[in-house]
Protein backbone atom coordinates (compact mmCIF):
# COMPACT_ATOMS: atom_id res chain seq x y z
CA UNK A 1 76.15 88.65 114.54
CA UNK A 2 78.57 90.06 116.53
CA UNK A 3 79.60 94.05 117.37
CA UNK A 4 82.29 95.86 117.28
CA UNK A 5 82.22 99.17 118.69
CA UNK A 6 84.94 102.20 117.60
CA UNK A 7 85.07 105.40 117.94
CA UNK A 8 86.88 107.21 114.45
CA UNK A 9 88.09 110.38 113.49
CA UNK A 10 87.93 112.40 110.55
CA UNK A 11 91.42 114.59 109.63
CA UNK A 12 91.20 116.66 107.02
CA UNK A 13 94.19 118.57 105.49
CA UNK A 14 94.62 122.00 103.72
CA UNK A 15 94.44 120.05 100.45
CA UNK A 16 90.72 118.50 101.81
CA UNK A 17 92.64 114.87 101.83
CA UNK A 18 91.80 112.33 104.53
CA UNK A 19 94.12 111.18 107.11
CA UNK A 20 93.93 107.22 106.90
CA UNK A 21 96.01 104.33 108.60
CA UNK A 22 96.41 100.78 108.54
CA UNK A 23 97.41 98.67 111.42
CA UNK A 24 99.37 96.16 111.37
CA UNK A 25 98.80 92.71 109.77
CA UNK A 26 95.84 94.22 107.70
CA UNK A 27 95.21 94.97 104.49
CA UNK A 28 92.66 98.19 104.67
CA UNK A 29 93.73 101.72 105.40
CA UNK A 30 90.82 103.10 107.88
CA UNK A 31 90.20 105.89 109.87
CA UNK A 32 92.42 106.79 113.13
CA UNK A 33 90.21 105.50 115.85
CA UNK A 34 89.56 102.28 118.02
CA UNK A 35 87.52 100.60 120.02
CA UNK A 36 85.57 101.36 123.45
CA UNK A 37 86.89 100.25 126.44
CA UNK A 38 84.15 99.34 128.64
CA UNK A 39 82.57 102.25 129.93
CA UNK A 40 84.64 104.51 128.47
CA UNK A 41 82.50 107.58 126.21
CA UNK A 42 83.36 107.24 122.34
CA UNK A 43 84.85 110.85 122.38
CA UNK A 44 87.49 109.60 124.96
CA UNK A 45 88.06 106.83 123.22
CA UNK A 46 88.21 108.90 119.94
CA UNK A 47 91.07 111.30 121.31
CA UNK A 48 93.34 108.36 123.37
CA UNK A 49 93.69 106.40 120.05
CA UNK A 50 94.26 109.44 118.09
CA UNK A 51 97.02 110.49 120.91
CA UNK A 52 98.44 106.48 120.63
CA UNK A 53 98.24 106.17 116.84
CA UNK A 54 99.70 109.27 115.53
CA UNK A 55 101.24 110.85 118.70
CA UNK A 56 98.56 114.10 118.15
CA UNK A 57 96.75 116.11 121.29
CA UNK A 58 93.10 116.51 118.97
CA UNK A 59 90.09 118.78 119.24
CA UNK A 60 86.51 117.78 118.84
CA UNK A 61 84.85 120.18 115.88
CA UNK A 62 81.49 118.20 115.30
CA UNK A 63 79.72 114.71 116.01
CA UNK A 64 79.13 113.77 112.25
CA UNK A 65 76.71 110.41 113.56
CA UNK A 66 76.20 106.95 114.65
CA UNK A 67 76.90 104.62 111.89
CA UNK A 68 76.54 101.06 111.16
CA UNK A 69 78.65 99.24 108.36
CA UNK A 70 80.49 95.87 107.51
CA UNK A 71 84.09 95.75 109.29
CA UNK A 72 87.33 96.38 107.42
CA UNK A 73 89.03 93.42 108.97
CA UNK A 74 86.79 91.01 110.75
CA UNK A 75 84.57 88.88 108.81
CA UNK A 76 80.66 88.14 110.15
CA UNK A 77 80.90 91.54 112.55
CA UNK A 78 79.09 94.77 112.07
CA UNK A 79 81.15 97.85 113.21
CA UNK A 80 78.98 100.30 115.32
CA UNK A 81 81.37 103.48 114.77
CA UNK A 82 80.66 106.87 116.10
CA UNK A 83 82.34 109.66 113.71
CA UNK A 84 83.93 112.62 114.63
CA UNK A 85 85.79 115.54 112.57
CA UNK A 86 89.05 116.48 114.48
CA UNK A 87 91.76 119.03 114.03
CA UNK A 88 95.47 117.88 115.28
CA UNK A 89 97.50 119.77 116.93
CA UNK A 90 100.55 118.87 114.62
CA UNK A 91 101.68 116.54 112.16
CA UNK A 92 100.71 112.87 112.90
CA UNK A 93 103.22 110.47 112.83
CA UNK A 94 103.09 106.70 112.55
CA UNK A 95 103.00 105.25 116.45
CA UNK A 96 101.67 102.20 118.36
CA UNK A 97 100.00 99.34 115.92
CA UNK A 98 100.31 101.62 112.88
CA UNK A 99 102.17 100.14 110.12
CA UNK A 100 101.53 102.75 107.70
CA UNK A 101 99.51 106.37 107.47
CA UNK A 102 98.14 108.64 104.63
CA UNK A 103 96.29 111.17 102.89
CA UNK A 104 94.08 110.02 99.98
CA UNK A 105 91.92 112.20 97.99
CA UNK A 106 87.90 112.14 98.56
CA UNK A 107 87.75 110.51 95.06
CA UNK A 108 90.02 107.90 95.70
CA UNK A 109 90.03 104.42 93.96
CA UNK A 110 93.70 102.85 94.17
CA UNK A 111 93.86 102.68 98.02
CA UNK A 112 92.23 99.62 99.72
CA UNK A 113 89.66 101.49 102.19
CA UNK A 114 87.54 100.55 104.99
CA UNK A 115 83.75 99.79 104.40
CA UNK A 116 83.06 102.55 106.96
CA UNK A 117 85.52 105.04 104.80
CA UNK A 118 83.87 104.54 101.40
CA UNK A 119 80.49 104.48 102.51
CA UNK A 120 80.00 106.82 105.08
CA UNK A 121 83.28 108.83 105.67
CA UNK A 122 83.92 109.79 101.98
CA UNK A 123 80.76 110.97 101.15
CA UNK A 124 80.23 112.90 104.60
CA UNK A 125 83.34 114.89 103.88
CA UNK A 126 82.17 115.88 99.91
CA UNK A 127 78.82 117.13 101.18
CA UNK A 128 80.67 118.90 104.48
CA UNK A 129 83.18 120.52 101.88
CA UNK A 130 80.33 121.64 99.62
CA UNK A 131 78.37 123.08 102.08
CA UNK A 132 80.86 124.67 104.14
CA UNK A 133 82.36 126.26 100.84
CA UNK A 134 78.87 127.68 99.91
CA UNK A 135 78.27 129.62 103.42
């Protein structure tokens, strides 16, 4: 089976909604992110797509894991993705291979969402939220 390897981003908003984009000529709305260049550490990778995909200088908060899932978009691949929560700097806007950006709510079930979104990303963020709102 083949790898892909990305690097993703979790973007929160005031609201606790999820920044998610899909590129263009897909069908899933993901998290901002890409893959490695050779070489190149995931946390670099991490902040160049965020700065090419929604214009946004980002900071680092927390490594959130390693995670292994199906891909959104290529069939027979398993996407290696390492996760990290991110502030922006300012509002994102729609740039590079973007064709179209949101915020979705954590319980989401109309928007067609990456495997590594629903499985990992989504329930990450509930548990984060509950036990950062508990401390």
């Amino acid at each position: 089976m083949k790898v892909i390897t990305v690097a993703a981003a979790i973007i929160l908003n005031e609201q606790h909604q999820l920044l998610v984009v899909r590129k263009q000529n897909t069908s899933c709305f993901m998290q901002v992110g890409g893959k490695l260049e050779l070489n190149e550490p995931p946390e670099h990778t991490m902040l160049r797509e965020i700065q090419e995909e929604i214009g946004c200088q980002a900071s680092i908060e927390q490594f959130v894991g390693r995670f292994e899932t199906a891909t959104a978009n290529e069939p027979d691949h398993l996407l290696v993705s390492y996760v990290y929560r991110v502030t922006l700097d300012h509002a994102p806007k729609i740039d590079a291979e973007i064709a179209e950006m949101k915020w979705v709510d954590l319980d989401d079930q109309q928007t067609k969402l990456a495997p590594l979104t629903t499985e990992i990303v989504m329930p990450w963020v509930k548990q984060f939220l509950t036990e950062s709102s508990i401390s």
